[in-house]
C-alpha atoms as a PDB file:
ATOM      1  CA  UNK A   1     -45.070 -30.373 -70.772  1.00  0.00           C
ATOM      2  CA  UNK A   2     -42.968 -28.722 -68.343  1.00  0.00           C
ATOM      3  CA  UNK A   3     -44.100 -28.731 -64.323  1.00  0.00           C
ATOM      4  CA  UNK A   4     -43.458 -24.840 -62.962  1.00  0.00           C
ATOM      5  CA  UNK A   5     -43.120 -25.108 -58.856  1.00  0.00           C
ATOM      6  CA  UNK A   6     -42.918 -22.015 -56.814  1.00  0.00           C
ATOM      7  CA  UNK A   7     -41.776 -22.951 -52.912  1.00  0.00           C
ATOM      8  CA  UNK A   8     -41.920 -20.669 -49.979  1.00  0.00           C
ATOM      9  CA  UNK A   9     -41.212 -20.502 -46.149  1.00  0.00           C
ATOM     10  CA  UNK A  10     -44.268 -18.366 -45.287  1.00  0.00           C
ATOM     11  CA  UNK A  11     -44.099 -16.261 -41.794  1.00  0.00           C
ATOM     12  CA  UNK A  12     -44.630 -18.694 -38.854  1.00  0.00           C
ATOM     13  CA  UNK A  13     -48.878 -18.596 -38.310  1.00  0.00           C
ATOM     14  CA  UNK A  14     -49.123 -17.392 -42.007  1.00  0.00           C
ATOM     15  CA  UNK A  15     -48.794 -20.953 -44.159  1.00  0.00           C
ATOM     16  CA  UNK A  16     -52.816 -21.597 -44.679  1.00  0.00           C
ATOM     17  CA  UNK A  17     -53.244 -18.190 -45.248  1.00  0.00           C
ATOM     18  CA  UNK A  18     -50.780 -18.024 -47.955  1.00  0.00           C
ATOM     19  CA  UNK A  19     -51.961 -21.524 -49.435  1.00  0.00           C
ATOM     20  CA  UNK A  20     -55.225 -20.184 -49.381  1.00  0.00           C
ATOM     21  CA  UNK A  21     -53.976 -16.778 -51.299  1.00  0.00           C
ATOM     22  CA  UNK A  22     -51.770 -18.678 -53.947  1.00  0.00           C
ATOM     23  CA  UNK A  23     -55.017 -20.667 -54.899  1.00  0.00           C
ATOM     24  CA  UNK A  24     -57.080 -17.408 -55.511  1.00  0.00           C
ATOM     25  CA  UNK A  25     -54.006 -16.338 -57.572  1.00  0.00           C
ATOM     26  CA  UNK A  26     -53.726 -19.423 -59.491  1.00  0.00           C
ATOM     27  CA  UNK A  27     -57.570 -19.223 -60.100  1.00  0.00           C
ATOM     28  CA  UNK A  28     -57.240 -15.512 -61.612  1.00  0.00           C
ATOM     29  CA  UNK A  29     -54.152 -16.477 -63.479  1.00  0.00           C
ATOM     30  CA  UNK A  30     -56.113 -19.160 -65.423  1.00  0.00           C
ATOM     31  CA  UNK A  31     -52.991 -21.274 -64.795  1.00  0.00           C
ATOM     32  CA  UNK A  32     -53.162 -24.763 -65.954  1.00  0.00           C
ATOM     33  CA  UNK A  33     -54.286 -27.836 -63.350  1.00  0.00           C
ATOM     34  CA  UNK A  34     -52.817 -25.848 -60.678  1.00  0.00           C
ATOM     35  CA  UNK A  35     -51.974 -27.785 -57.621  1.00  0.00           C
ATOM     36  CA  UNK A  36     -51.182 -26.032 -53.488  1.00  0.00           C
ATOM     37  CA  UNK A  37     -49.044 -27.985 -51.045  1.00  0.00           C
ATOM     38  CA  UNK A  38     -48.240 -27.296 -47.656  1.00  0.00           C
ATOM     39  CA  UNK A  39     -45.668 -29.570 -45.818  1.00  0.00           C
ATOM     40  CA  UNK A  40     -45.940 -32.634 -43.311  1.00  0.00           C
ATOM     41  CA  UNK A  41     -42.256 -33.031 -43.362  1.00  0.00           C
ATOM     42  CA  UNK A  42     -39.067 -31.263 -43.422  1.00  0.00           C
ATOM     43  CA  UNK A  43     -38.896 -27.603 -43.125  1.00  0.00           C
ATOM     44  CA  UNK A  44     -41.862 -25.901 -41.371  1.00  0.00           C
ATOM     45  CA  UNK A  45     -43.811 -23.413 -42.905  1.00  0.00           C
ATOM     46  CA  UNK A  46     -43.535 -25.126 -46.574  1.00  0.00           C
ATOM     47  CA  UNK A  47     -46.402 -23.708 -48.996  1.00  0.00           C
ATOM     48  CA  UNK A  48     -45.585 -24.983 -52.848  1.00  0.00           C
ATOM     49  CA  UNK A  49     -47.410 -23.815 -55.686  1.00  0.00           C
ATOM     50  CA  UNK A  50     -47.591 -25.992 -58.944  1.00  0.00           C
ATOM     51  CA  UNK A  51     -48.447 -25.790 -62.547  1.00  0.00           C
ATOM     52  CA  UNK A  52     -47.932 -26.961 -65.828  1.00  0.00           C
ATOM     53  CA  UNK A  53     -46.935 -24.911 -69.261  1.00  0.00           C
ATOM     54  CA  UNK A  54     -46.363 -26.219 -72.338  1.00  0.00           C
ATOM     55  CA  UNK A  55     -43.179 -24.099 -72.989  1.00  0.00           C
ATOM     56  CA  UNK A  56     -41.134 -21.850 -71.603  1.00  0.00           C
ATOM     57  CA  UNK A  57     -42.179 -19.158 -73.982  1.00  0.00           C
ATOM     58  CA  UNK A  58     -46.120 -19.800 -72.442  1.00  0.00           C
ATOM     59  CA  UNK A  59     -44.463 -19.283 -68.789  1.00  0.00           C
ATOM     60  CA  UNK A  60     -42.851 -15.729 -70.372  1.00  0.00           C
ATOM     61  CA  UNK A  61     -46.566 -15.081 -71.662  1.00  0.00           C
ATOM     62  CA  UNK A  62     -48.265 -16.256 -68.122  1.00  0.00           C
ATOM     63  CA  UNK A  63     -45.520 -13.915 -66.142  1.00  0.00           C
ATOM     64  CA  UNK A  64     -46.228 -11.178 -68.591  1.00  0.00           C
ATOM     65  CA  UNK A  65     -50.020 -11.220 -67.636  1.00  0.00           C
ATOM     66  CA  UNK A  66     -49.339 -11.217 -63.702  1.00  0.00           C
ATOM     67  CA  UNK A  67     -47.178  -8.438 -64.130  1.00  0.00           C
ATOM     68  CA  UNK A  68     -49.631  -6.235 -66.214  1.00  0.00           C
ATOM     69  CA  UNK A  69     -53.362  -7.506 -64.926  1.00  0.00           C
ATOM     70  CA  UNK A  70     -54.236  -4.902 -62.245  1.00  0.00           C
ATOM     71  CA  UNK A  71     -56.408  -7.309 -60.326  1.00  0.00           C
ATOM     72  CA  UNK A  72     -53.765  -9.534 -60.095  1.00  0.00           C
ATOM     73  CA  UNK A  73     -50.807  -7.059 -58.935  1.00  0.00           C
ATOM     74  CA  UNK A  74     -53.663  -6.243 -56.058  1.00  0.00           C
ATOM     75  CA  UNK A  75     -54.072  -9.823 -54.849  1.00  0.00           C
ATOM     76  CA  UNK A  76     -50.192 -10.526 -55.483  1.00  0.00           C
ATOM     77  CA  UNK A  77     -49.411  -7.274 -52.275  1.00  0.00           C
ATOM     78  CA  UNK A  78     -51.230  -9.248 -49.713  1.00  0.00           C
ATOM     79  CA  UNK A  79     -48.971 -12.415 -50.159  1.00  0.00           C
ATOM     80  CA  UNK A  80     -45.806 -10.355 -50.263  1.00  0.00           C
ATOM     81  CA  UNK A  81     -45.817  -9.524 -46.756  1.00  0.00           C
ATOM     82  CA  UNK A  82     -46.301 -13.127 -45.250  1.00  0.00           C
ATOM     83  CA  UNK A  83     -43.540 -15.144 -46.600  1.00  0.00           C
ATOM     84  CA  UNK A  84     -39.793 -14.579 -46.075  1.00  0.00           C
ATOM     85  CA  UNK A  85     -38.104 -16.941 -48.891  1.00  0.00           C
ATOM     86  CA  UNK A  86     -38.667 -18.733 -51.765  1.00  0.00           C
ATOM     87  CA  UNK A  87     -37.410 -20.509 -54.701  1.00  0.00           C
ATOM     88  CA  UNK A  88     -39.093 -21.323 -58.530  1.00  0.00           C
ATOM     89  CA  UNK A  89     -37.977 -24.771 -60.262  1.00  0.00           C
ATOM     90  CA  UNK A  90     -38.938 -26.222 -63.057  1.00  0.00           C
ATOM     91  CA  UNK A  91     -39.419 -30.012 -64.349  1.00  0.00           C
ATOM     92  CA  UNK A  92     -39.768 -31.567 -67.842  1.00  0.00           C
ATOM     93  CA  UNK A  93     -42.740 -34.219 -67.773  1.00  0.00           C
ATOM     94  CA  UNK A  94     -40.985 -37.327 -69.310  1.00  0.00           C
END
């Protein structure tokens, strides 16, 4: 199983908000035990998104989808405008 975490600084005032919209995108993504952080420590404005794949052929799949599905390219303009960087990693579960 491999863990998929995208990380972003989100526009000071705009981190619930965007935690908020990455859970509505995770729930019309179907993605898999999907998980939203937002940070108590470190570097302010911290929203992470998490979720696990099976392989990194199902991620190409998943990324496929998101870039075809028209509902989600609608949902996915809100959140482009309130965060300003970001960062995708991405774990083996051993």
């Amino acid at each position: 199983m491999i863990i998929v975490r995208n990380s972003f600084t989100a526009i000071p005032g705009q981190a619930s908000k965007m935690a908020a919209h990455l859970k509505e995108m995770a729930a019309a993504g179907n993605l898999r035990n999907p998980r939203v952080l937002t940070d108590l420590v470190g570097g302010f404005n911290q929203v992470v998104m998490e979720h696990e794949i099976e392989s990194l052929a199902e991620f190409e799949e998943t990324y496929k989808k998101y870039a075809s599905d028209p509902q989600i390219r609608e949902k996915a303009k809100e959140y482009l405008q309130i965060w300003t960087s970001g960062k995708r990693e991405m774990f083996r579960v051993v």
